[in-house]
PDB file of N, CA and C in Angstrom:
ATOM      1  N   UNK A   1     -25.390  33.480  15.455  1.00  0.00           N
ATOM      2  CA  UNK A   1     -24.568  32.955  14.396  1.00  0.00           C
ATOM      3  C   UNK A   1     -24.769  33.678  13.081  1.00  0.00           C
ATOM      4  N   UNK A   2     -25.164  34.603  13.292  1.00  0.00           N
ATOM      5  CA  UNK A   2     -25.430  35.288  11.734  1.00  0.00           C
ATOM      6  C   UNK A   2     -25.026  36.881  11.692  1.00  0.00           C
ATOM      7  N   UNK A   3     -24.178  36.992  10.630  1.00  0.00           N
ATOM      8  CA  UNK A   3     -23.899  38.462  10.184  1.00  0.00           C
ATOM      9  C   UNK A   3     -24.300  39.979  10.933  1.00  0.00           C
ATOM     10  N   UNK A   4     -24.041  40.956  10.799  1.00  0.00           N
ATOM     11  CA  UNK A   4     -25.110  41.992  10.875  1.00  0.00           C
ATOM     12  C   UNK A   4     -25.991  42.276   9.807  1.00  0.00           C
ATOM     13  N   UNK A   5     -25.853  41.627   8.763  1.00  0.00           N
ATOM     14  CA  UNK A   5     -26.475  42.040   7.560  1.00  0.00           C
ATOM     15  C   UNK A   5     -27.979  40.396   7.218  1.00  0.00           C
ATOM     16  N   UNK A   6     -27.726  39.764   8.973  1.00  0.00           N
ATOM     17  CA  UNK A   6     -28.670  38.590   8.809  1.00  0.00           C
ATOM     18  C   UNK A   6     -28.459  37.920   7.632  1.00  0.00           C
ATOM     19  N   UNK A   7     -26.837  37.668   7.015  1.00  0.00           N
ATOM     20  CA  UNK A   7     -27.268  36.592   6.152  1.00  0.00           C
ATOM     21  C   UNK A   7     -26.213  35.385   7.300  1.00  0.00           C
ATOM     22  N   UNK A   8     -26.301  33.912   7.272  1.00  0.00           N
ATOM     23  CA  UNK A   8     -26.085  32.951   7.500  1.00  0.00           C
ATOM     24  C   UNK A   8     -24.854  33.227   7.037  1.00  0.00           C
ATOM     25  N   UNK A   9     -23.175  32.763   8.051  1.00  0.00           N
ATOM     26  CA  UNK A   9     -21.903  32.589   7.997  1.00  0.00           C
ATOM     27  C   UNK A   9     -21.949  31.488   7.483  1.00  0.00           C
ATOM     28  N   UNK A  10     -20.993  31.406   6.319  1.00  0.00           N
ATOM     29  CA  UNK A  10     -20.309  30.528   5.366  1.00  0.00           C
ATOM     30  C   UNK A  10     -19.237  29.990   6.441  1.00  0.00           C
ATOM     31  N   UNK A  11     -19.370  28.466   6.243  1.00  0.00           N
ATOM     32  CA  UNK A  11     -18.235  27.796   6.806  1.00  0.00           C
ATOM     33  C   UNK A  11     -16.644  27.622   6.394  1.00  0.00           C
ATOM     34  N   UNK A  12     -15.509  28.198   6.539  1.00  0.00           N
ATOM     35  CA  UNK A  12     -14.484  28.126   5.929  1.00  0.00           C
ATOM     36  C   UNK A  12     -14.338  25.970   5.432  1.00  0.00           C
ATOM     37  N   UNK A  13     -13.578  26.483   4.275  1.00  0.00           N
ATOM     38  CA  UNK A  13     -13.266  25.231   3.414  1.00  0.00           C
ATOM     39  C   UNK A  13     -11.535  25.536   3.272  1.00  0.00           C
ATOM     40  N   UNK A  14     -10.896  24.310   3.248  1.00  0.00           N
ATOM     41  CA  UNK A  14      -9.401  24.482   3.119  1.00  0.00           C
ATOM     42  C   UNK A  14      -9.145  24.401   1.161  1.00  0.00           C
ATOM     43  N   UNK A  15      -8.406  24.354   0.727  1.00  0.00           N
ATOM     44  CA  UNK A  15      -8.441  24.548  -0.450  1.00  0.00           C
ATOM     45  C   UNK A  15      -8.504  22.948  -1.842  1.00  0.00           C
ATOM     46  N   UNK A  16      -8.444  22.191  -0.681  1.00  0.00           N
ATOM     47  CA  UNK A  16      -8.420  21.168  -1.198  1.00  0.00           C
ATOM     48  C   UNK A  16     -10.043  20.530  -1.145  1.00  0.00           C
ATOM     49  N   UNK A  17     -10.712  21.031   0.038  1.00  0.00           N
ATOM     50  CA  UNK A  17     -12.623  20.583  -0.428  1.00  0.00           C
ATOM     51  C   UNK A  17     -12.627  21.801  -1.489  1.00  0.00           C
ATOM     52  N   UNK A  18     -12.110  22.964  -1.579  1.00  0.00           N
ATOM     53  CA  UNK A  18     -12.603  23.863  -2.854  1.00  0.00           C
ATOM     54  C   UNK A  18     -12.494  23.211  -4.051  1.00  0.00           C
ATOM     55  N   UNK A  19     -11.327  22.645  -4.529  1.00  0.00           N
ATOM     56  CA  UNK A  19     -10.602  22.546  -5.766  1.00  0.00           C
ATOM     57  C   UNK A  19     -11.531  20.966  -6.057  1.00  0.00           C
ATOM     58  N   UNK A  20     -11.847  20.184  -4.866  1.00  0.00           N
ATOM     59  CA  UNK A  20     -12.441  19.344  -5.374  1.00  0.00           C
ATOM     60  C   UNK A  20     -13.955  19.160  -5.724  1.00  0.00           C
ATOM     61  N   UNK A  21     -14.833  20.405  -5.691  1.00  0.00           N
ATOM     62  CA  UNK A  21     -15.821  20.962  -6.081  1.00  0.00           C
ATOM     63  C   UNK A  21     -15.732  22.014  -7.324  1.00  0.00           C
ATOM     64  N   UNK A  22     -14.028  22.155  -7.705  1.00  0.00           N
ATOM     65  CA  UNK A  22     -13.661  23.169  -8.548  1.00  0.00           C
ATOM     66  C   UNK A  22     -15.053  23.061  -9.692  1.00  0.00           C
ATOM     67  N   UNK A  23     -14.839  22.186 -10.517  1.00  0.00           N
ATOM     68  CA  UNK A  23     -15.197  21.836 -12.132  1.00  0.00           C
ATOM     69  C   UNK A  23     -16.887  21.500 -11.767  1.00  0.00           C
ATOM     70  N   UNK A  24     -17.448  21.249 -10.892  1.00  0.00           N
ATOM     71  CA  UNK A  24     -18.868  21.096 -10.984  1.00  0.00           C
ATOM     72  C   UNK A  24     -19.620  22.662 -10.452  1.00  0.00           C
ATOM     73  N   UNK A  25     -18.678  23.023 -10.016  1.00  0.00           N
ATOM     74  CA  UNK A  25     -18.557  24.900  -9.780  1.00  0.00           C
ATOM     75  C   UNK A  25     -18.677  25.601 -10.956  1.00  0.00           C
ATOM     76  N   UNK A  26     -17.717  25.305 -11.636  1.00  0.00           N
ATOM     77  CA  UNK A  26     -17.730  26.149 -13.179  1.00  0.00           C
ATOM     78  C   UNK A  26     -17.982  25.757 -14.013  1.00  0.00           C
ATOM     79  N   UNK A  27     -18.552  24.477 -14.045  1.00  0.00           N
ATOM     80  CA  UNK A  27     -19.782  23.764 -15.057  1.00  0.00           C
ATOM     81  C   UNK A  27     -21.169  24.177 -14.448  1.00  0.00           C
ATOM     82  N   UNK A  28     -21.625  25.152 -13.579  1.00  0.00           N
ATOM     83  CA  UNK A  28     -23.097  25.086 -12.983  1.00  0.00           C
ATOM     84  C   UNK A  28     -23.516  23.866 -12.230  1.00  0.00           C
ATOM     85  N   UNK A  29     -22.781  23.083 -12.255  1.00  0.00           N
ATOM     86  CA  UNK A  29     -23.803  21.547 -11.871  1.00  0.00           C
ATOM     87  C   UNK A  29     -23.432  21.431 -10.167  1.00  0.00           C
ATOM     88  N   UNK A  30     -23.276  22.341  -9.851  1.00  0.00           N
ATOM     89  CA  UNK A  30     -23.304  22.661  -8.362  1.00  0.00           C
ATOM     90  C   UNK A  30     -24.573  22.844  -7.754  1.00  0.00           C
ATOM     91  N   UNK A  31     -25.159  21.719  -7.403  1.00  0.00           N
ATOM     92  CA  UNK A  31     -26.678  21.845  -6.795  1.00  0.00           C
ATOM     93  C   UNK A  31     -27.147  22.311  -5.386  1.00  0.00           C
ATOM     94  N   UNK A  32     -25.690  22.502  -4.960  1.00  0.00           N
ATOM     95  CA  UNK A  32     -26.298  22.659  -3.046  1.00  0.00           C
ATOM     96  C   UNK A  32     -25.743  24.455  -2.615  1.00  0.00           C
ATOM     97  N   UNK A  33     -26.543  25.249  -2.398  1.00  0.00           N
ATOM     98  CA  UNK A  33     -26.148  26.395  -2.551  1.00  0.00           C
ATOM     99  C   UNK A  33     -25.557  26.250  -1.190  1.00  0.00           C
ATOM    100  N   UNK A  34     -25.767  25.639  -0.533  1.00  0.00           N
ATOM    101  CA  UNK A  34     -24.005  26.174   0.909  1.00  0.00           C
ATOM    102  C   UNK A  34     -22.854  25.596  -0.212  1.00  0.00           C
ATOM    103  N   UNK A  35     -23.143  24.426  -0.704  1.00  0.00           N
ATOM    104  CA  UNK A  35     -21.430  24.145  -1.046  1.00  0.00           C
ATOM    105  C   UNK A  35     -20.955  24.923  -1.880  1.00  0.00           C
ATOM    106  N   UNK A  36     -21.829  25.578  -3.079  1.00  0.00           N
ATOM    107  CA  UNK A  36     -21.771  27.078  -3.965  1.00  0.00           C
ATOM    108  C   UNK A  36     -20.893  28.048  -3.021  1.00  0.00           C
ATOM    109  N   UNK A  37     -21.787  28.887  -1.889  1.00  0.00           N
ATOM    110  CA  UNK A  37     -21.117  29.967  -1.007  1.00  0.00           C
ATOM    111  C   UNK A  37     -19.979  29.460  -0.662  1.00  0.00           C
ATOM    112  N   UNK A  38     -19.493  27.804   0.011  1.00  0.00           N
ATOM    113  CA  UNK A  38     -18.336  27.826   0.396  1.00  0.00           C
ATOM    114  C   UNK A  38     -17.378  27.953  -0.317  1.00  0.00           C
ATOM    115  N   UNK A  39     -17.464  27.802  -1.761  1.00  0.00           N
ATOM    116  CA  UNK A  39     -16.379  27.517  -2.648  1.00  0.00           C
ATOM    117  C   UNK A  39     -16.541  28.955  -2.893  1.00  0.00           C
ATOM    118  N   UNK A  40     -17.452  30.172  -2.752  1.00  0.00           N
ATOM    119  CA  UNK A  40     -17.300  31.590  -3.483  1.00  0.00           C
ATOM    120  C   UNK A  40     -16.613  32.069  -2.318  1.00  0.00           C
ATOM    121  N   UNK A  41     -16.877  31.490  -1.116  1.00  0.00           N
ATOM    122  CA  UNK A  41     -16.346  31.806   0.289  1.00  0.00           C
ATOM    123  C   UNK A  41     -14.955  32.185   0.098  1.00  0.00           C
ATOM    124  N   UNK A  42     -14.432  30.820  -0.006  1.00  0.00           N
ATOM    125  CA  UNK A  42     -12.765  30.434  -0.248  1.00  0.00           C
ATOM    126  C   UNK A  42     -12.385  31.277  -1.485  1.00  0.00           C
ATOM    127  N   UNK A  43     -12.953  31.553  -2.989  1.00  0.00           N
ATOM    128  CA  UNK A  43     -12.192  31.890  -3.537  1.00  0.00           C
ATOM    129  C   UNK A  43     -12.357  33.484  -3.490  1.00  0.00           C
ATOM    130  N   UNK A  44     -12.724  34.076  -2.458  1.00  0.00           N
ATOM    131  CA  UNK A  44     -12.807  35.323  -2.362  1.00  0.00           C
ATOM    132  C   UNK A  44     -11.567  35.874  -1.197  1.00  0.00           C
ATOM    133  N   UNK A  45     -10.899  34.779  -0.475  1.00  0.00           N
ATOM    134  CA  UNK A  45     -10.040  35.165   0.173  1.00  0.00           C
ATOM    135  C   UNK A  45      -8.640  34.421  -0.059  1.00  0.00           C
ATOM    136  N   UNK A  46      -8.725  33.397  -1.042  1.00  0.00           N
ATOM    137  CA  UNK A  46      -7.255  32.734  -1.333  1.00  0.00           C
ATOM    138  C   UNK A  46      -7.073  32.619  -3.163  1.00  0.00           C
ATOM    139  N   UNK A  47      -5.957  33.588  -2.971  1.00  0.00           N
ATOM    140  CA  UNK A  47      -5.713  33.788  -4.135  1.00  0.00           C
ATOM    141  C   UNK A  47      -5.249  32.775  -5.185  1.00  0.00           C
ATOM    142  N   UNK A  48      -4.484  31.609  -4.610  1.00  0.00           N
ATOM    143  CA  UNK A  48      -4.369  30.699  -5.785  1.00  0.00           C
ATOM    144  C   UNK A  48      -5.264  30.010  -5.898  1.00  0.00           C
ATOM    145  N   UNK A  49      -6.405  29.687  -5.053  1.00  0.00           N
ATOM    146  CA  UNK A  49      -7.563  29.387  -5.620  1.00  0.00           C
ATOM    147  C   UNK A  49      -8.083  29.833  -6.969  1.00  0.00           C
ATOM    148  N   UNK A  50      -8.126  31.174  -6.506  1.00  0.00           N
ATOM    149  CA  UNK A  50      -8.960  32.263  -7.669  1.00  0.00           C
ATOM    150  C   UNK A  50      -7.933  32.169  -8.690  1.00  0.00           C
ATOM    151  N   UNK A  51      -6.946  32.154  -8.755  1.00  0.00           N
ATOM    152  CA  UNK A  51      -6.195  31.912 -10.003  1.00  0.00           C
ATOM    153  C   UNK A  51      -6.259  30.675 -10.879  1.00  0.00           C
ATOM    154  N   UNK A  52      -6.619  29.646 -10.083  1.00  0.00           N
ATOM    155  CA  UNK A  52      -6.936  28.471 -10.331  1.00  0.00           C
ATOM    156  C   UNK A  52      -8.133  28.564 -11.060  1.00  0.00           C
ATOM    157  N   UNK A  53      -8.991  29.146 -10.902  1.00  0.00           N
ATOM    158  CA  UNK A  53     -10.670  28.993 -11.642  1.00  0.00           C
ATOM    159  C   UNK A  53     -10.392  29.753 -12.636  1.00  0.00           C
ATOM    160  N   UNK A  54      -9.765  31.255 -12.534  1.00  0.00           N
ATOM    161  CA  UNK A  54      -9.392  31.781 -13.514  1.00  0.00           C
ATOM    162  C   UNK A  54      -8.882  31.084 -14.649  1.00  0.00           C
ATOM    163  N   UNK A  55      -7.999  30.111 -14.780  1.00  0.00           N
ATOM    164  CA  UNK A  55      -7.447  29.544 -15.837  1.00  0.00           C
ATOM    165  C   UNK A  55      -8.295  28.542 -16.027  1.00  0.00           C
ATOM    166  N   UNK A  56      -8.785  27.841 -15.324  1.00  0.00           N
ATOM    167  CA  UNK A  56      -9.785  26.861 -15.824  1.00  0.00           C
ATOM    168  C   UNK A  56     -10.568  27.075 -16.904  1.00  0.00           C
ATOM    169  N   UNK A  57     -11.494  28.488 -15.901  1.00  0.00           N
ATOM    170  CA  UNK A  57     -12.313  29.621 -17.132  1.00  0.00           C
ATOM    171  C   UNK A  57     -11.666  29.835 -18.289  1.00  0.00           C
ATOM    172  N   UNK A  58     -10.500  30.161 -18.700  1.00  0.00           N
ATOM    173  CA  UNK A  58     -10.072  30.920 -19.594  1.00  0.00           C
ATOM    174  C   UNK A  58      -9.739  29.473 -20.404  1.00  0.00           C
ATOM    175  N   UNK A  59      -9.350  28.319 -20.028  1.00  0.00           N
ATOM    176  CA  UNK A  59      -8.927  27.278 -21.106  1.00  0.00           C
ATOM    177  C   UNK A  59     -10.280  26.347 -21.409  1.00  0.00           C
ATOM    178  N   UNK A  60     -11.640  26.437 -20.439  1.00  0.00           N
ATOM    179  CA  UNK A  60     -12.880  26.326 -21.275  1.00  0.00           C
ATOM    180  C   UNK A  60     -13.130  26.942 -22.662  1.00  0.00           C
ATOM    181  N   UNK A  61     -12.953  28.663 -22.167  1.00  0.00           N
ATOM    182  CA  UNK A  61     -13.392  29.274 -23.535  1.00  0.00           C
ATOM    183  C   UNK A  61     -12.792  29.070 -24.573  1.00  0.00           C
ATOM    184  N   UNK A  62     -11.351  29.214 -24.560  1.00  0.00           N
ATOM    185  CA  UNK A  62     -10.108  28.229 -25.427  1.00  0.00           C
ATOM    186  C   UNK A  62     -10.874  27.078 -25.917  1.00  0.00           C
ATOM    187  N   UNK A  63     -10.645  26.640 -25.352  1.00  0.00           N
ATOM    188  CA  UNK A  63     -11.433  24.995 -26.275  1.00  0.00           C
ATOM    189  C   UNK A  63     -13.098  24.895 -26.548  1.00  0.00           C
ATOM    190  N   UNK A  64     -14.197  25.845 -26.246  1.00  0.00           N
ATOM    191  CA  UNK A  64     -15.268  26.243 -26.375  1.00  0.00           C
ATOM    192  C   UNK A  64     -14.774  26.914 -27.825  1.00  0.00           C
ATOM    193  N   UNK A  65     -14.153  27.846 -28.217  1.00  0.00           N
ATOM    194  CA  UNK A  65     -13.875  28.637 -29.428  1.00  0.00           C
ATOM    195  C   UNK A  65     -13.241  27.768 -30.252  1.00  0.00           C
ATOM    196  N   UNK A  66     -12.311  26.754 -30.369  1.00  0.00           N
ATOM    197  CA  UNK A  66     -11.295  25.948 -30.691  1.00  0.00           C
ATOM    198  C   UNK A  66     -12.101  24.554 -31.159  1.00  0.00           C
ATOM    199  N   UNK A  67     -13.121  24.324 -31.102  1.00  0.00           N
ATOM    200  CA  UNK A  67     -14.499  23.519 -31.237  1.00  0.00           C
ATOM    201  C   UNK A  67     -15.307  23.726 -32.417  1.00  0.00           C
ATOM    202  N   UNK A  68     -14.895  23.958 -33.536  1.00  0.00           N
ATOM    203  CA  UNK A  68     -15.460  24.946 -34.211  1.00  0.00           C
ATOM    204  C   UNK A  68     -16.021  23.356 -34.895  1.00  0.00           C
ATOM    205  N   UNK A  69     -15.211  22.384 -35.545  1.00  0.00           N
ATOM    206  CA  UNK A  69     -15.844  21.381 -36.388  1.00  0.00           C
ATOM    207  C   UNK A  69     -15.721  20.164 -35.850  1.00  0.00           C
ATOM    208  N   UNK A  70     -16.432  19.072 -36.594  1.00  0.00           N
ATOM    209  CA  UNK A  70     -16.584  17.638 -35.977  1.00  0.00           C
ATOM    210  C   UNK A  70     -15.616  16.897 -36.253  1.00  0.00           C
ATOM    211  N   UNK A  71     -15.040  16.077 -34.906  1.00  0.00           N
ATOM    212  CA  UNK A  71     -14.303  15.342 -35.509  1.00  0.00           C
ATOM    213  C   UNK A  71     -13.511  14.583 -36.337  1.00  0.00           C
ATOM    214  N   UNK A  72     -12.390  13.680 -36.768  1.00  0.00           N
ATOM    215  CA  UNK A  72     -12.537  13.518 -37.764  1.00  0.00           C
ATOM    216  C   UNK A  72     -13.223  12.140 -37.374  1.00  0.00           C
ATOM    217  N   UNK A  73     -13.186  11.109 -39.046  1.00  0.00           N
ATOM    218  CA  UNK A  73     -13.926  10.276 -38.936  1.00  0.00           C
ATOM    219  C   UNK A  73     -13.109   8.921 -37.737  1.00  0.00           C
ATOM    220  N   UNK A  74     -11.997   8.934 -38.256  1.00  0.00           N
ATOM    221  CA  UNK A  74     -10.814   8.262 -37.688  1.00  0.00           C
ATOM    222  C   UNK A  74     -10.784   8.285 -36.499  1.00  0.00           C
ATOM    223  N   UNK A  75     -11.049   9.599 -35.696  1.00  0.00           N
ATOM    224  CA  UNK A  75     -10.923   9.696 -34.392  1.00  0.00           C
ATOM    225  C   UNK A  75     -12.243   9.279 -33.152  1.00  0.00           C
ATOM    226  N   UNK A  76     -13.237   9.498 -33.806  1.00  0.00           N
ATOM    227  CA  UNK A  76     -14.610   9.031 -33.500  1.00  0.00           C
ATOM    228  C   UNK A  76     -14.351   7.962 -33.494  1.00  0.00           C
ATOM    229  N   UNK A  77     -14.075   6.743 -35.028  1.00  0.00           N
ATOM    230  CA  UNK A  77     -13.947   5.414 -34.529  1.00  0.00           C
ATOM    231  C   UNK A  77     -13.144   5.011 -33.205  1.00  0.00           C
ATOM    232  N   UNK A  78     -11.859   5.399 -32.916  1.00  0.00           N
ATOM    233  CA  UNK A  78     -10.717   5.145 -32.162  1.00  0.00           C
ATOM    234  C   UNK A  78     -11.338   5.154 -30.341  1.00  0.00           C
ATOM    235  N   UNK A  79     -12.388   6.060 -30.336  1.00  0.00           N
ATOM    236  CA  UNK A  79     -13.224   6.569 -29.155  1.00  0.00           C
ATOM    237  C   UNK A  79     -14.053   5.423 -29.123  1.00  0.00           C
ATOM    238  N   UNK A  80     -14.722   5.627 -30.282  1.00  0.00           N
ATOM    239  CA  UNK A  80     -15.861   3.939 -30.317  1.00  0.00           C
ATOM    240  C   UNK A  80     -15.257   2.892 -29.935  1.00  0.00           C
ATOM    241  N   UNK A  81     -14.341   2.962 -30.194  1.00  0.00           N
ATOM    242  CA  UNK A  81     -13.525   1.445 -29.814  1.00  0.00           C
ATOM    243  C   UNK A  81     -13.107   1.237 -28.352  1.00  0.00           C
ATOM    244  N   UNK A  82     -12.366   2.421 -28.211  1.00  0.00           N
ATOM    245  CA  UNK A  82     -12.248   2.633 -26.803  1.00  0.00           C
ATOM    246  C   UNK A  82     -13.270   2.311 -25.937  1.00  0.00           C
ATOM    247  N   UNK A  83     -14.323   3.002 -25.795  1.00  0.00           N
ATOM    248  CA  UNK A  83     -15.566   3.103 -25.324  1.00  0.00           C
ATOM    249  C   UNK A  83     -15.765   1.760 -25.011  1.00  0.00           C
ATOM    250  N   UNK A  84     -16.171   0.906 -26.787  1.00  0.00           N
ATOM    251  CA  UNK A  84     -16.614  -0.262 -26.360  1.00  0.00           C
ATOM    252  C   UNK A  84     -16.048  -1.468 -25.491  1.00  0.00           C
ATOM    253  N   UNK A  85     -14.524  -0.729 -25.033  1.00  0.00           N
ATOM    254  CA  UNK A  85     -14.127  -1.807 -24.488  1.00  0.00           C
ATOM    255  C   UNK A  85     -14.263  -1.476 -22.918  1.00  0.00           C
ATOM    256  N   UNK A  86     -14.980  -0.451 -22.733  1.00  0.00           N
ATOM    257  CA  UNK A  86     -15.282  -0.772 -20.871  1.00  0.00           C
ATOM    258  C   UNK A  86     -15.971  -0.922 -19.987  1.00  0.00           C
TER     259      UNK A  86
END
């Protein structure tokens, strides 16, 4: 069951276990390195996958750069409130 290169075959994933591992994928908080390989598995052979992370990536950094100051005060309360009601 293993490669010529002896590493361990990645189990194919359909695109819908990918996408639903998408965001804990490209947040790091992906703790199980098979489910890591399967999702690098998949997006190395289906392209709207990979287009899919691609934009994810690209509208993190967007709003990572776009982050520049704190809230306003107004909007923090509106969250607090929210918050406290659930």
């Amino acid at each position: 069951m293993s490669k010529k290169n002896d590493t361990p075959e990645v189990a194919e994933i359909g695109c819908l276990e990918a996408l639903d591992g998408l965001y804990a994928y490209i947040d790091g908080e992906m703790d199980d390195p098979m489910a890591r390989a399967k999702i690098e598995h998949h997006l190395g052979h289906c392209s709207a996958c990979y287009s899919r992370i691609e934009l994810e990536n690209l509208l993190t950094q967007r709003i990572q750069k776009s982050a520049k100051g704190h809230a306003p005060e107004s909007l923090r309360n509106r969250l607090q409130d929210v918050l406290g009601k659930l």
